[in-house]
Protein backbone atom coordinates (compact mmCIF):
# COMPACT_ATOMS: atom_id res chain seq x y z
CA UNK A 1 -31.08 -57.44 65.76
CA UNK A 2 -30.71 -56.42 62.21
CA UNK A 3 -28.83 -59.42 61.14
CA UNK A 4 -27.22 -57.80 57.69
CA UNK A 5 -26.49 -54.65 59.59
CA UNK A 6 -24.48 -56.12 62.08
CA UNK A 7 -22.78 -59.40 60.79
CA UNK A 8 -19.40 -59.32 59.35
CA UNK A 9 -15.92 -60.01 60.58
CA UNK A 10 -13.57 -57.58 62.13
CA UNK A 11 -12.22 -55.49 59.21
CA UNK A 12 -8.44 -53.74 58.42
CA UNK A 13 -5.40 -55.47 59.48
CA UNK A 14 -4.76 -55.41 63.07
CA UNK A 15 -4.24 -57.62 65.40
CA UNK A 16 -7.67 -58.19 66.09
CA UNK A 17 -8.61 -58.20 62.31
CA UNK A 18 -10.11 -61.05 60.67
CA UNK A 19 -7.29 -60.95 58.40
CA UNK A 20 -4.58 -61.66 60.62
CA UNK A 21 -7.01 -64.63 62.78
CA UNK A 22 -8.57 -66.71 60.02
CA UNK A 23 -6.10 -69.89 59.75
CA UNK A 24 -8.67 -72.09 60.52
CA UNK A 25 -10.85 -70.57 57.58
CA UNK A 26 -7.32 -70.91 55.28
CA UNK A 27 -7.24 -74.34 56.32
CA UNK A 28 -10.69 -75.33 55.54
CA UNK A 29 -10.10 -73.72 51.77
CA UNK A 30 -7.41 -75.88 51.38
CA UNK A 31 -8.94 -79.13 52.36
CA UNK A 32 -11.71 -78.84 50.13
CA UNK A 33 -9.53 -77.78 46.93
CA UNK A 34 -9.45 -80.94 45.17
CA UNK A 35 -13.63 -81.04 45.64
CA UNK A 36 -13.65 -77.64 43.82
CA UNK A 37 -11.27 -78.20 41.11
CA UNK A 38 -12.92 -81.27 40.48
CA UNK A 39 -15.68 -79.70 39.54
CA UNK A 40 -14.39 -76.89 37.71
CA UNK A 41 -12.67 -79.27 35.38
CA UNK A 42 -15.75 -81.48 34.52
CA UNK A 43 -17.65 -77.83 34.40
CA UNK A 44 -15.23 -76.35 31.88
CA UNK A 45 -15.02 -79.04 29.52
CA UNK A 46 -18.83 -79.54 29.22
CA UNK A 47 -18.90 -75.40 28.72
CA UNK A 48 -16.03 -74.23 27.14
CA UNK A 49 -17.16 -70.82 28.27
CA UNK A 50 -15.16 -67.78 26.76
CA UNK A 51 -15.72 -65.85 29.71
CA UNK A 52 -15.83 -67.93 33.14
CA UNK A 53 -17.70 -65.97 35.83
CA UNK A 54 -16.91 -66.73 39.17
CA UNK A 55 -18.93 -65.93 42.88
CA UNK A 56 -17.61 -66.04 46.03
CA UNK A 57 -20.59 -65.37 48.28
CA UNK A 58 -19.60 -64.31 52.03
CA UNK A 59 -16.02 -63.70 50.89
CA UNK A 60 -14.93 -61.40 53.97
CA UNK A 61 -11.32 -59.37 54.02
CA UNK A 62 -7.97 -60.79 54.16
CA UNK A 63 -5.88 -63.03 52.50
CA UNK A 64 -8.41 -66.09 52.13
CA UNK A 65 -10.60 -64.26 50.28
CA UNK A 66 -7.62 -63.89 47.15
CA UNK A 67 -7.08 -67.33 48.60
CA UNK A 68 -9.89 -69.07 47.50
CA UNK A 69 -10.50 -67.46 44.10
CA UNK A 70 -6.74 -67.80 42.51
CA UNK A 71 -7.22 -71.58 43.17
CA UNK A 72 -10.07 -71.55 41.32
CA UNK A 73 -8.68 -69.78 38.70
CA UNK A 74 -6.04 -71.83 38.45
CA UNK A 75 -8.35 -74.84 38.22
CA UNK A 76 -9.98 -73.13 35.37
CA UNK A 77 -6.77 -72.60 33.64
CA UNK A 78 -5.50 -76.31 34.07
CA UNK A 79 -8.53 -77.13 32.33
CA UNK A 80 -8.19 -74.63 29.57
CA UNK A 81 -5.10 -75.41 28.94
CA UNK A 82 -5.52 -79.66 28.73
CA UNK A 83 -7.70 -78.74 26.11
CA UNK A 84 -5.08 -76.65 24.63
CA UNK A 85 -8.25 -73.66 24.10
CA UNK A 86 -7.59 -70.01 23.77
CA UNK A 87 -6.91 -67.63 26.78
CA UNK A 88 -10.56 -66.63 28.47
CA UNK A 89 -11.34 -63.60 30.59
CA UNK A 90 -12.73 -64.13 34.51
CA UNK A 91 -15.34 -62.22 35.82
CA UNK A 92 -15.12 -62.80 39.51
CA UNK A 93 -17.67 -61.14 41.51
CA UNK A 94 -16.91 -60.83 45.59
CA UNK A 95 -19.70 -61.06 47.86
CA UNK A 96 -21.04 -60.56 51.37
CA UNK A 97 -23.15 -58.46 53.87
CA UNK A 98 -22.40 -54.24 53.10
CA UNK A 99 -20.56 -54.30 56.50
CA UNK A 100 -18.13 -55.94 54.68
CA UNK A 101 -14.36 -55.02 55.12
CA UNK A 102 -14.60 -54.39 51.30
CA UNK A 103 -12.22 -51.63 51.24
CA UNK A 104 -9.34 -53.84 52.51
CA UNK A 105 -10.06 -56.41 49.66
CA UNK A 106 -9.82 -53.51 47.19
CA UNK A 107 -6.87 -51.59 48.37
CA UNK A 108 -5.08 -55.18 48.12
CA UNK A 109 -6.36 -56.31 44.71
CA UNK A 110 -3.63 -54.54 42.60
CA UNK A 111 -0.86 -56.47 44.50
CA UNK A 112 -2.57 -59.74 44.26
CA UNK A 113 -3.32 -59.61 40.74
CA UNK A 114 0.49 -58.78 40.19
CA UNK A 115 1.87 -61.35 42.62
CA UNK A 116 -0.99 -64.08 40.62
CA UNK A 117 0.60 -63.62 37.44
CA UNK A 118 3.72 -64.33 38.17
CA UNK A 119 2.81 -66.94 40.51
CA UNK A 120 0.68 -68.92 37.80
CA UNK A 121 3.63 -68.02 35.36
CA UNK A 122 1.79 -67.98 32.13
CA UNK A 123 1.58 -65.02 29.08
CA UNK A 124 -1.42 -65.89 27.85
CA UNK A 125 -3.63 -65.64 31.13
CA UNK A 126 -6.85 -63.63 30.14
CA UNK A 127 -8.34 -60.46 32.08
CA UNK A 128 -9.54 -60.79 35.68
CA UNK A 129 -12.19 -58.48 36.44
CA UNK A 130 -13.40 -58.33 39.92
CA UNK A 131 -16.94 -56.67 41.16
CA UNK A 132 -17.63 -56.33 44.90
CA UNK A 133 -21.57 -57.06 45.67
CA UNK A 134 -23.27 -56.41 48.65
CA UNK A 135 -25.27 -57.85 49.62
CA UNK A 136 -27.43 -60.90 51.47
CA UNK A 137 -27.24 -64.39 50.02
CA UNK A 138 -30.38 -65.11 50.79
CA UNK A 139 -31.77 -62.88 47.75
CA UNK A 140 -30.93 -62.64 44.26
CA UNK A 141 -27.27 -61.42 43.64
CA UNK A 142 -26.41 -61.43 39.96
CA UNK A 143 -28.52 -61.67 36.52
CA UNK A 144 -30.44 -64.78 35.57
CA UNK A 145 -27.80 -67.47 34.37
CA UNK A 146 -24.75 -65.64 34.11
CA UNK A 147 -22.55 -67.34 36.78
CA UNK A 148 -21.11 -70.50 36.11
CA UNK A 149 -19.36 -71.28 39.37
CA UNK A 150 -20.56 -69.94 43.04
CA UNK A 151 -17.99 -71.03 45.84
CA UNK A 152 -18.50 -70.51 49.84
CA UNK A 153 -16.70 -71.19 52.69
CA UNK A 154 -17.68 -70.71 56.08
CA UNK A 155 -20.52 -68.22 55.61
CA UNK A 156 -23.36 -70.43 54.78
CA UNK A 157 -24.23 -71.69 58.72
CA UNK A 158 -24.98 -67.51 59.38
CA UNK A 159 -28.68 -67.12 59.03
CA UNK A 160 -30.57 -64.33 57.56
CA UNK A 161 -31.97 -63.55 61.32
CA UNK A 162 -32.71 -64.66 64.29
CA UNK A 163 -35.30 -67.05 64.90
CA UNK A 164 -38.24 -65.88 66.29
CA UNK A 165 -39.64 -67.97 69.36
CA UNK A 166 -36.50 -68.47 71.52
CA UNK A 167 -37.49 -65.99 74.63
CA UNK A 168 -37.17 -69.73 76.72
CA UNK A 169 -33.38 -69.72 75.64
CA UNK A 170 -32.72 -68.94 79.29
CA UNK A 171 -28.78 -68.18 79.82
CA UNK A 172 -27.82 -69.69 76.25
CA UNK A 173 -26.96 -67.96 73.03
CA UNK A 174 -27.36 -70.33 70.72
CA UNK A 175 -28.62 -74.37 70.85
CA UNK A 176 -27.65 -75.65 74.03
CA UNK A 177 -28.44 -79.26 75.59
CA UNK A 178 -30.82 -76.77 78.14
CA UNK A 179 -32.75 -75.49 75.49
CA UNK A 180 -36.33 -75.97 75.32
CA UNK A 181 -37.33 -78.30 72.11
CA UNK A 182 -39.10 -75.30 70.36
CA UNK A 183 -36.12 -73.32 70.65
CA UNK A 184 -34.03 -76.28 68.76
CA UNK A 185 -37.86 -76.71 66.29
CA UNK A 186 -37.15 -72.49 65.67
CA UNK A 187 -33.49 -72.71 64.75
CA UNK A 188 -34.33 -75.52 62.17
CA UNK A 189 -37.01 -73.76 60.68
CA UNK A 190 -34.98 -70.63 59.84
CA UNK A 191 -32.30 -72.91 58.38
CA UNK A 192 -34.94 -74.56 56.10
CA UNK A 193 -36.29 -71.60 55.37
CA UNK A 194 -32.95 -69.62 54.63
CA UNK A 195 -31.12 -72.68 52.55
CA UNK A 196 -34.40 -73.55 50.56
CA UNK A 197 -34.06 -70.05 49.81
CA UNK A 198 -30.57 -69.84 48.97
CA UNK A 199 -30.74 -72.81 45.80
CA UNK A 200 -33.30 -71.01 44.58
CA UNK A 201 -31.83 -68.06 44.06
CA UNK A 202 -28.16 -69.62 43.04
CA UNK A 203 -30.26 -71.75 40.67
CA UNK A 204 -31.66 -68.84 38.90
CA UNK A 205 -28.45 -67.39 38.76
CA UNK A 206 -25.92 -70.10 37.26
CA UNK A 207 -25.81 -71.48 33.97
CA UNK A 208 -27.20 -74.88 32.61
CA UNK A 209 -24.59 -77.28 34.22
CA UNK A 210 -23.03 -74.49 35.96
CA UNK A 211 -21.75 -76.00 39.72
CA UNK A 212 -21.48 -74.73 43.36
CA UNK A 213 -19.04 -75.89 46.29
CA UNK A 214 -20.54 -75.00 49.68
CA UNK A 215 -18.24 -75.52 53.04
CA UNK A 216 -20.08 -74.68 56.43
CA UNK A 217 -19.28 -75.23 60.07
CA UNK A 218 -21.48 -78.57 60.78
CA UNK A 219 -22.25 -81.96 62.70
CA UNK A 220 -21.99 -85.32 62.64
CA UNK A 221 -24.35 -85.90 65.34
CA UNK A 222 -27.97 -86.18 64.32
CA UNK A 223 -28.65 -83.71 67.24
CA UNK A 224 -28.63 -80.55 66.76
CA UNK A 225 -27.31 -79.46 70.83
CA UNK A 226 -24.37 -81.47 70.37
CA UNK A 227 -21.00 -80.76 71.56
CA UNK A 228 -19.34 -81.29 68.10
CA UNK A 229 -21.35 -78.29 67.01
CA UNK A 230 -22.19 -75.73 69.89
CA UNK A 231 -19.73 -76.17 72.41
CA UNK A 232 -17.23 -73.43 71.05
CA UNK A 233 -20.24 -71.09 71.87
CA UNK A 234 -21.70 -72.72 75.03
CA UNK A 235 -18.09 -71.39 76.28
CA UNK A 236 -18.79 -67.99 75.19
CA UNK A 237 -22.42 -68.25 76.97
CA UNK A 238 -20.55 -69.08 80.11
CA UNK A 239 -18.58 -66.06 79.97
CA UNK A 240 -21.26 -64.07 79.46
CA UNK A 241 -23.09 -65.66 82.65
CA UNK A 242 -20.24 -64.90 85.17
CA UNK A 243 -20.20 -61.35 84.08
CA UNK A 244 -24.50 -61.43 85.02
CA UNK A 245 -23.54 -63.11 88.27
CA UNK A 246 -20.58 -60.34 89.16
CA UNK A 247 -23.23 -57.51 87.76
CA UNK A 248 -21.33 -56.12 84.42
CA UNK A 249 -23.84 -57.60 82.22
CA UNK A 250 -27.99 -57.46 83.33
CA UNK A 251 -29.71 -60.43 82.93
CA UNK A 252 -31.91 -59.32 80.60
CA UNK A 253 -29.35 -58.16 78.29
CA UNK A 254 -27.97 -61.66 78.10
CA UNK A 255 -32.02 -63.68 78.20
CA UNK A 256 -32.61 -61.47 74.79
CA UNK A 257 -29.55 -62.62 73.32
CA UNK A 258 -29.08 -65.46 70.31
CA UNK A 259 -26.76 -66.09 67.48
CA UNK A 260 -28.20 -65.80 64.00
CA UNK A 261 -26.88 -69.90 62.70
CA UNK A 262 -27.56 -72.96 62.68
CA UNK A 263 -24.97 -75.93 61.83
CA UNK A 264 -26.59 -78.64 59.85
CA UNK A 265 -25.61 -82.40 59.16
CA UNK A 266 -25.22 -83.36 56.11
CA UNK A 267 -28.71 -85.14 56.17
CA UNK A 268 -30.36 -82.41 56.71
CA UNK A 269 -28.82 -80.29 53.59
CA UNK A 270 -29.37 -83.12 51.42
CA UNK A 271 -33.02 -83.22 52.34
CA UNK A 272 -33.59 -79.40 51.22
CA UNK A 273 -31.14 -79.30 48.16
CA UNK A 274 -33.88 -82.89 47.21
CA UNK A 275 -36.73 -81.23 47.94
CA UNK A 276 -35.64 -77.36 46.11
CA UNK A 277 -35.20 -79.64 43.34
CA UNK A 278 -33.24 -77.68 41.46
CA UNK A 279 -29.39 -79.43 41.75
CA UNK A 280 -27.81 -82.93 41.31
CA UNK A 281 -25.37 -83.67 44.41
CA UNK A 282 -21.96 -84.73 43.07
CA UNK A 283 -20.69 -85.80 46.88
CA UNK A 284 -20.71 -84.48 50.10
CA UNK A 285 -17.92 -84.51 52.83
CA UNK A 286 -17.64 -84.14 55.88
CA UNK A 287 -14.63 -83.67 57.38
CA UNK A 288 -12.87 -81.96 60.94
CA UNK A 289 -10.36 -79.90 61.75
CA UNK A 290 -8.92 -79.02 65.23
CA UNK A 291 -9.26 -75.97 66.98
CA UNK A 292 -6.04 -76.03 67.57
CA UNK A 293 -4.63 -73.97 64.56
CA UNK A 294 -1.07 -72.07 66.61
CA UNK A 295 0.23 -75.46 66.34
CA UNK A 296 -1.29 -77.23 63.31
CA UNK A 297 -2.96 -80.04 65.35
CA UNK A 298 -0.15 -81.42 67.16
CA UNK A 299 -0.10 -82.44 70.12
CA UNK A 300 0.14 -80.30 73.23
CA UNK A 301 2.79 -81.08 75.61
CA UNK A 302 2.95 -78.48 77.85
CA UNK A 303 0.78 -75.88 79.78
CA UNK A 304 2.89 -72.68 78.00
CA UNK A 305 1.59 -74.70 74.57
CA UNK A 306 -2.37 -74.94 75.57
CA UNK A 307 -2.25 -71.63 76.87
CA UNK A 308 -0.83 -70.10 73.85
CA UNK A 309 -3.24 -72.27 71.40
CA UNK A 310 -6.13 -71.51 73.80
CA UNK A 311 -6.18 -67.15 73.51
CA UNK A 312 -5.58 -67.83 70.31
CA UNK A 313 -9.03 -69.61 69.88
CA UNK A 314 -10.44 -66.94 71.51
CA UNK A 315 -8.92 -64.49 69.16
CA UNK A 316 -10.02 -66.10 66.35
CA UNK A 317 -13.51 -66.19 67.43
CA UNK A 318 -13.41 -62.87 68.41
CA UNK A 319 -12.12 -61.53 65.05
CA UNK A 320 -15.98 -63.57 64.17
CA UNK A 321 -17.94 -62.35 66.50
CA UNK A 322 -17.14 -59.23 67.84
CA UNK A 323 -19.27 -56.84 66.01
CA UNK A 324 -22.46 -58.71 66.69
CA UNK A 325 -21.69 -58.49 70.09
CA UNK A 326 -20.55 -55.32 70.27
CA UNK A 327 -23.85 -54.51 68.32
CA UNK A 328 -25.92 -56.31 71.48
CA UNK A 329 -24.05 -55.31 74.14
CA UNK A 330 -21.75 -52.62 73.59
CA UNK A 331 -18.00 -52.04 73.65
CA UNK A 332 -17.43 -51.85 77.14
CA UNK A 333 -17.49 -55.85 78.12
CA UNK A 334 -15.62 -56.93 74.87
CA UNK A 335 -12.14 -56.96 76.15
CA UNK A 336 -12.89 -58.53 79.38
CA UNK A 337 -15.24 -60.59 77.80
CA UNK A 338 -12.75 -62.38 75.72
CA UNK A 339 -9.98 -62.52 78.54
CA UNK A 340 -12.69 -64.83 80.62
CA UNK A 341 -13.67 -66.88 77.46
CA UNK A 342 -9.65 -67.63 76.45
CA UNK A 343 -9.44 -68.48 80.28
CA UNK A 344 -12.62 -70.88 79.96
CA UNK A 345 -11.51 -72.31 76.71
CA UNK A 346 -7.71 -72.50 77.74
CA UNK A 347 -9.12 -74.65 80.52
CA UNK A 348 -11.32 -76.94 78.57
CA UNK A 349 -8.69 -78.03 75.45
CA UNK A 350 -6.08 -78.59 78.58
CA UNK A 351 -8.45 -81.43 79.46
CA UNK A 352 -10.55 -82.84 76.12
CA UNK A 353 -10.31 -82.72 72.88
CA UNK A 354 -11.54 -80.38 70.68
CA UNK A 355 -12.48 -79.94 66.91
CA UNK A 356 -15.16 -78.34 64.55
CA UNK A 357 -16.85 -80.69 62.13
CA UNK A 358 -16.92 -79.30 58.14
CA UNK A 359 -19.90 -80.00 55.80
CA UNK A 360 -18.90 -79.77 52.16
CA UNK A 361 -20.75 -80.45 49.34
CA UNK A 362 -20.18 -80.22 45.72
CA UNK A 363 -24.00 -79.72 43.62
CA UNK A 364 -24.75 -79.25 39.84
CA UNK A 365 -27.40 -77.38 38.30
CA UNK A 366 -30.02 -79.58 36.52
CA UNK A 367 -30.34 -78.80 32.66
């Protein structure tokens, strides 16, 4: 599997789109807000930059990606205008994997930046110039120590590709309680490897004192085969096993399958941001958020209500993962595919409770 080939979200604005089924991700942006303007404001008054450059590194399609960077505008300009300094222009560059629904994001750009300004209701707010990049994270993105403030949400727990050693992964697709301890010794390896990676290039690329706020899917737990952190696709796995067992998927099909990610505690982050050497840790949070997203985490009374938030789940993670399993198995399982795994996970929120567990954490570059 060609990792950057074949990982990115559903793109346009159908029903199926990433677009239309990323509340969850518009949820987690807004929870970690005050981490990011915190920052900005401590970053702008040490800087006083006259041209604030701004990365948003696996920014996908949709709304949430215009989302995330007018709030850190805005931050910027609160800042700018405490001090009571001149306007300043924004560079804001928008990245992810060349798959990328980019042409959505650019097609919409014009009507954002004209709904922005009158939302932030100010005459003196300076240009906004926005750059796609393509591109993998896990390289060097932009020139040496021109960006002064690199934001991600949800798009740092992908890896660059699939670790190598897992053929013992029998009937999972990702960490699993059944997995073999060198499968679970591969996966953290790759993350090491990858994240180690990442700082150094971001650290290149920011300015003295320039910052980065990083959100990923994480754990708790200090296991890695916890529930808090692969059970959303153990349920997919099991899917994919009763379509083996009724012969619409072959075995080996499934046995040569594994997800490219790995969701770390916050332990484990703060041992390789340490060790890279090249950031101060201002805090790190970790925080959860139901799956439940239809109806914003209350609770559910009645079988229509579960059933409703349930293939809605499902949707959601579909509009994620779709194209790499499309990519692996073609498109003639995806739609009954998903119908089992909204049944499975319908089933399993009627009777537990279910969440994802956030890792955010707010770093600043050494000078």
């Amino acid at each position: 599997m060609e990792v950057a080939q074949v990982l990115h979200m559903n793109g346009g604005a159908g029903d199926l789109s990433y677009a239309n089924n990323s509340l969850l991700q518009l949820k987690v942006i807004s929870m970690t807000k005050p981490i990011a303007e915190e920052a900005i404001d401590k970053l702008y008054g040490s800087t006083l930059p006259k041209t604030f450059t701004i990365a948003d590194l696996g920014c996908s399609s949709g709304p949430n990606t215009f989302m995330a960077v007018s709030q850190l505008i805005k931050a910027v300009e609160n800042a700018r205008r405490k001090l009571c300094k001149d306007p300043i222009e924004y560079q804001v560059f928008l990245n992810d994997l060349p798959g990328n629904d980019f042409n959505t994001i650019f097609k919409s750009l014009p009507g954002f930046l004209e709904s922005f300004k009158m939302e932030i209701g100010c005459d003196d707010l300076g240009p906004c110039l926005f750059t796609g990049v393509p591109g993998s994270f896990y390289g060097r993105l932009f020139p040496s120590r021109s960006v002064h403030f690199v934001h991600s949400s949800y798009s740092l727990h992908w890896l660059s590709e699939v670790p190598r050693g897992l053929e013992e992964n029998k009937r999972n697709i990702y960490m699993a309680e059944t997995s073999p301890k060198s499968v679970v010794s591969a996966y953290y390896n790759q993350f090491q490897k990858d994240f180690s990676l990442f700082l150094k290039c971001r650290a290149e690329e920011l300015v003295e004192g320039g910052c980065m706020v990083l959100t990923l899917l994480g754990r708790r737990s200090q296991d890695p085969t916890s529930k808090e952190c692969c059970y959303i696709w153990e349920l997919l796995a099991l899917a994919l096993n009763d379509m083996v067992s009724e012969g619409m998927i072959e075995e080996e099909e499934l046995e040569s399958f594994n997800l490219p990610k790995y969701m770390p505690s916050a332990a484990e982050m703060k041992i390789e941001i340490v060790k890279e050497g090249s950031f101060v840790i201002n805090g790190i949070q970790v925080s959860k958020v139901d799956w439940n997203i239809v109806y914003n985490d209350k609770q559910l009374d009645t079988l229509e209500e579960v059933r409703d938030c349930g293939y809605n789940v499902a949707k959601y993670m579909r509009a994620v993962a779709e194209p790499i399993v499309v990519s692996h198995f073609g498109e003639h399982i995806i739609d009954e595919l998903f119908i089992r795994y909204g049944d499975i996970i319908v089933d399993r929120m009627a009777k537990e409770k279910t969440e994802f567990v956030n890792v955010t954490i707010s770093l600043t570059k050494m000078k």
